[in-house]
C-alpha atoms as a PDB file:
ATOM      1  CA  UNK A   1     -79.855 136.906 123.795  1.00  0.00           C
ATOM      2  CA  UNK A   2     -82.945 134.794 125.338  1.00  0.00           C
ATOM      3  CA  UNK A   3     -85.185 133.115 122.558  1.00  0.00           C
ATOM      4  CA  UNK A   4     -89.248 131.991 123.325  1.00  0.00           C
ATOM      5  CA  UNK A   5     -91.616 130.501 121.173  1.00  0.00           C
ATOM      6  CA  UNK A   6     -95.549 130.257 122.079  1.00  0.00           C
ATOM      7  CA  UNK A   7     -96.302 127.063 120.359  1.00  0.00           C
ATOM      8  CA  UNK A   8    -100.346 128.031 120.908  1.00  0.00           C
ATOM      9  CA  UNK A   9     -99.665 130.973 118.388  1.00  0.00           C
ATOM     10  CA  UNK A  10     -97.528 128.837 115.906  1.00  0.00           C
ATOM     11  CA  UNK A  11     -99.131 128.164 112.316  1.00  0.00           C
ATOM     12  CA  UNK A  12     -96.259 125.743 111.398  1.00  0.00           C
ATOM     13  CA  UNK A  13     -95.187 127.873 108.382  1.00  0.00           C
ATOM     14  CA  UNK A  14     -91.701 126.711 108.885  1.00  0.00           C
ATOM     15  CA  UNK A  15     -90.119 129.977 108.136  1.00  0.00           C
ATOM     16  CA  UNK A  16     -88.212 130.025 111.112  1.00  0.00           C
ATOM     17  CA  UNK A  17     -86.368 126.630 110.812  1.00  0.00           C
ATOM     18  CA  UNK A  18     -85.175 127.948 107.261  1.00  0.00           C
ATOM     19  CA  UNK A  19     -84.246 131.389 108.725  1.00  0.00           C
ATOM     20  CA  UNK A  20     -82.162 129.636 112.023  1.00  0.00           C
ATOM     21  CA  UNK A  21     -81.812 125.991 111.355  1.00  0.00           C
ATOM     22  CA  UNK A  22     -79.677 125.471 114.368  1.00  0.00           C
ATOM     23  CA  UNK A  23     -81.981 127.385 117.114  1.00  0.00           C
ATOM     24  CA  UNK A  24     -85.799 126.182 115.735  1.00  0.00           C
ATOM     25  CA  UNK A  25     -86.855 122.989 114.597  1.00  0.00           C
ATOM     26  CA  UNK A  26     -90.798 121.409 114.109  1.00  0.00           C
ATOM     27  CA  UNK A  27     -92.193 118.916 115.438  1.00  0.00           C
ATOM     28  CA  UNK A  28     -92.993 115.850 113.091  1.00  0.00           C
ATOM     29  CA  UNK A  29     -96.501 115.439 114.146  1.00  0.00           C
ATOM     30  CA  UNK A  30     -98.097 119.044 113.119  1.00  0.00           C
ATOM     31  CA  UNK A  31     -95.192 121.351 112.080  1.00  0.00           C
ATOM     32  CA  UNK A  32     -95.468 123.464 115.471  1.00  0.00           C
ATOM     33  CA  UNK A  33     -91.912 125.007 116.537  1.00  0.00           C
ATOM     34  CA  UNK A  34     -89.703 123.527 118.516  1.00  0.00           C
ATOM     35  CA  UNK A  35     -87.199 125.730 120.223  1.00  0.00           C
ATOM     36  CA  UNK A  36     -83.888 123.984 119.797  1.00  0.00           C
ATOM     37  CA  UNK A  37     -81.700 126.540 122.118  1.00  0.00           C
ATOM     38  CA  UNK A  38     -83.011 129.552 124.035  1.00  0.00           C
ATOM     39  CA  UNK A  39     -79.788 131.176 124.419  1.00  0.00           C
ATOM     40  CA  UNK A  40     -77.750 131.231 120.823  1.00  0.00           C
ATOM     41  CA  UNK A  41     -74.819 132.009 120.455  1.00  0.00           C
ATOM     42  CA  UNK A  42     -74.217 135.998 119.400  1.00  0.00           C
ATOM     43  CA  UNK A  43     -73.263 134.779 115.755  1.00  0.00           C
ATOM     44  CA  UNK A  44     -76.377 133.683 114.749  1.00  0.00           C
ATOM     45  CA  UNK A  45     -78.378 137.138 116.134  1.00  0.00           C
ATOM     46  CA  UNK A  46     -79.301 138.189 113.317  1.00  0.00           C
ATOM     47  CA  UNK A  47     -80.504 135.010 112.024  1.00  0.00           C
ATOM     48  CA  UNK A  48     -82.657 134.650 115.003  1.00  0.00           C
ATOM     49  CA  UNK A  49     -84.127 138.402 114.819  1.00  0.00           C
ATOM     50  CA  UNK A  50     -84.549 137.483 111.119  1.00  0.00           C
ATOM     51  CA  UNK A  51     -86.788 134.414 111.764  1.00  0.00           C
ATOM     52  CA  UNK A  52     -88.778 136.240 114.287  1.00  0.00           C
ATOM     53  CA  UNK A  53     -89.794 139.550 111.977  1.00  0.00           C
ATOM     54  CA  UNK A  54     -90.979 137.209 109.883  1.00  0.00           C
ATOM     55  CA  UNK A  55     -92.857 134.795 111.900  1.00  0.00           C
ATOM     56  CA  UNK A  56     -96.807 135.173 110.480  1.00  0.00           C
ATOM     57  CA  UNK A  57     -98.117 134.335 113.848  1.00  0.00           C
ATOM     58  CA  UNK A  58     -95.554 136.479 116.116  1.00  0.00           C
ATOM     59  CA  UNK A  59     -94.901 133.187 117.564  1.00  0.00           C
ATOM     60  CA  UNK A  60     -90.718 134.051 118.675  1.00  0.00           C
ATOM     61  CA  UNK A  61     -89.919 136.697 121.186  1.00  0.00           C
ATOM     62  CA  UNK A  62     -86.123 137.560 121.682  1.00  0.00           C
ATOM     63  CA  UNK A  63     -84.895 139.629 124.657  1.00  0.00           C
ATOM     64  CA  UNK A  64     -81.189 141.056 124.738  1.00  0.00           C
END
């Protein structure tokens, strides 16, 4: 699986850190995602697929 963010479209709602804690973080400044790893491992899929369905600003993109 390949992860991307578009940190112009992020609203900092922080709903995918809490959804996949180990492949988003924010940054500390204004809240705007930070993509900790673009390729996760296949365990934490549906995590990942989680965070981006619910992502208010269609932010995270995930390709097979």
């Amino acid at each position: 699986m390949k992860v991307t963010v578009d940190q112009d479209r992020c609203v900092g709602s922080g709903q995918c850190v809490l959804t996949a804690e180990a492949v988003f973080d924010q940054r500390d400044e204004d809240g705007v995602v930070v993509l900790l790893n673009a390729n996760p491992p296949e365990h934490l899929a549906d995590d990942v697929h989680q965070a981006a369905a619910i992502c208010p600003a269609a932010a995270i993109t995930t390709e097979p």
